[in-house]
C-alpha atoms as a PDB file:
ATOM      1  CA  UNK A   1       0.000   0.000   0.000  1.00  0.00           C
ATOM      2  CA  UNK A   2       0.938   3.466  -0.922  1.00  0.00           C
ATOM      3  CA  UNK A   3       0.670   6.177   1.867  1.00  0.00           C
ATOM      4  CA  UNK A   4       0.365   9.979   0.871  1.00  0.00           C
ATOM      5  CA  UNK A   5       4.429  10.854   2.083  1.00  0.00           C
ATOM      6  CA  UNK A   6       5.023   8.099  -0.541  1.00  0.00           C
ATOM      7  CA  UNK A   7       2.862  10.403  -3.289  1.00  0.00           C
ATOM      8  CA  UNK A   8       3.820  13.504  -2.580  1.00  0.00           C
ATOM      9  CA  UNK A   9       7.748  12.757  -2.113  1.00  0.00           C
ATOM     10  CA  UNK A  10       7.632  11.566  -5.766  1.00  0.00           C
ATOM     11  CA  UNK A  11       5.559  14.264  -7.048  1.00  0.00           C
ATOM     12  CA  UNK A  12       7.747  16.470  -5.733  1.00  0.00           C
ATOM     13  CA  UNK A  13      10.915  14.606  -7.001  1.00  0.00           C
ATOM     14  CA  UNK A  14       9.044  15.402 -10.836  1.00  0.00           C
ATOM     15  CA  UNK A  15       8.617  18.606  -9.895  1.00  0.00           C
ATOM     16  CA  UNK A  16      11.954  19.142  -9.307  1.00  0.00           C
ATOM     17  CA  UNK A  17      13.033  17.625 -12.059  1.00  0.00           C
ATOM     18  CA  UNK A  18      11.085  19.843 -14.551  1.00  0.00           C
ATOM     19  CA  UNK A  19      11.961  22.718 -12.276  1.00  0.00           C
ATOM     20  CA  UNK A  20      15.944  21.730 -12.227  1.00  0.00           C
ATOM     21  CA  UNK A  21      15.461  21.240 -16.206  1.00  0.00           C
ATOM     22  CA  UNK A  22      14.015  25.080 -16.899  1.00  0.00           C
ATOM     23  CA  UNK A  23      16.374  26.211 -15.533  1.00  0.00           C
ATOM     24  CA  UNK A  24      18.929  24.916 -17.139  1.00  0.00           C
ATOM     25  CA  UNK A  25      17.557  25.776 -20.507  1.00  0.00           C
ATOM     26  CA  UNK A  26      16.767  28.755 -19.566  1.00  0.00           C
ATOM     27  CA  UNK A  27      20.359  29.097 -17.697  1.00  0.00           C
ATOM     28  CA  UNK A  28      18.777  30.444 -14.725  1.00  0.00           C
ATOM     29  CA  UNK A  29      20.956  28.730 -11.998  1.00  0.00           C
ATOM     30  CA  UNK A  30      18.107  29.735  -8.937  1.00  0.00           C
ATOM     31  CA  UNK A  31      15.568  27.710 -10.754  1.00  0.00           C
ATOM     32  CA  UNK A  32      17.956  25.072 -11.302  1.00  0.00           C
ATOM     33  CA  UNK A  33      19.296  25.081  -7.786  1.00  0.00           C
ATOM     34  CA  UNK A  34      15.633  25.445  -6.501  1.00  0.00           C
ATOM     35  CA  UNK A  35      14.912  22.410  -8.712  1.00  0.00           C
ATOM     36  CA  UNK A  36      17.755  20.294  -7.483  1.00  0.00           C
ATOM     37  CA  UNK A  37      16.403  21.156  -3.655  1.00  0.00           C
ATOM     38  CA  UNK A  38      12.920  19.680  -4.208  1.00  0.00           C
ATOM     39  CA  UNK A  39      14.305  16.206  -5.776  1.00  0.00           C
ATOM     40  CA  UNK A  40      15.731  16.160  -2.130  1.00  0.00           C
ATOM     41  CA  UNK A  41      13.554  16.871  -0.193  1.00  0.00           C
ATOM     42  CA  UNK A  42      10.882  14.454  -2.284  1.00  0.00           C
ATOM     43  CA  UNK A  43      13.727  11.997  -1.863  1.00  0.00           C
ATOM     44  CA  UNK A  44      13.662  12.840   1.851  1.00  0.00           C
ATOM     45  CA  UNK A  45       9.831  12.855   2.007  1.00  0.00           C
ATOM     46  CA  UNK A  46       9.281   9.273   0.024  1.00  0.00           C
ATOM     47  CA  UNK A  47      12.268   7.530   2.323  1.00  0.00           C
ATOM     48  CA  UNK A  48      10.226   8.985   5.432  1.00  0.00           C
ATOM     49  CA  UNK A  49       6.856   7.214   3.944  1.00  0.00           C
ATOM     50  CA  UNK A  50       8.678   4.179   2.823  1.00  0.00           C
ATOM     51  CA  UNK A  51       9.592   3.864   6.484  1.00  0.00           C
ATOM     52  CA  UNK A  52       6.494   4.632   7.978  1.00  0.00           C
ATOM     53  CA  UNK A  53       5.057   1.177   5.492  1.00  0.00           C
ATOM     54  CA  UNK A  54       7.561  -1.099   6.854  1.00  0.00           C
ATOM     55  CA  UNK A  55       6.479  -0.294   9.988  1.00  0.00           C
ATOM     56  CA  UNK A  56       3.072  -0.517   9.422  1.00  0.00           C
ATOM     57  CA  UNK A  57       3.184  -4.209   7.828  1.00  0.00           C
ATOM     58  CA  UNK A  58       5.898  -5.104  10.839  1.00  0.00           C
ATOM     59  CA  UNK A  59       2.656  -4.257  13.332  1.00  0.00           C
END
C-alpha cells in the first residue's frame, strides 16, 4: 500500500526535475538550484513514507 508521504515525495521529485530542467535551458541557476532542492527533499519525504510502510506491515 501506498501512503500519501510516498505520493507527494515523488511528485515532488518530478517537480523538481522539470523545475531543475528550466532552468537549465533557460540558464537560470536559482531555478535550477531550486529544482535540485525539491528532488531532495521528495527523496527525503518518500524515504520517510517508505519507512512509515515497513512499519506498518511489521505491526
Amino acid at each position: 500500500m501506498v501512503n500519501k508521504d510516498q505520493v507527494k515525495g515523488v511528485a515532488k521529485q518530478a517537480k523538481g526535475s522539470v523545475k531543475e530542467a528550466v532552468g537549465k535551458v533557460t540558464g537560470n541557476s536559482k531555478t535550477e538550484v531550486s529544482g535540485k532542492a525539491d528532488k531532495v527533499e521528495g527523496k527525503v519525504q518518500k524515504t520517510v513514507g517508505d519507512a512509515k510502510e515497513k512499519v506498518k506491515k511489521a505491526l
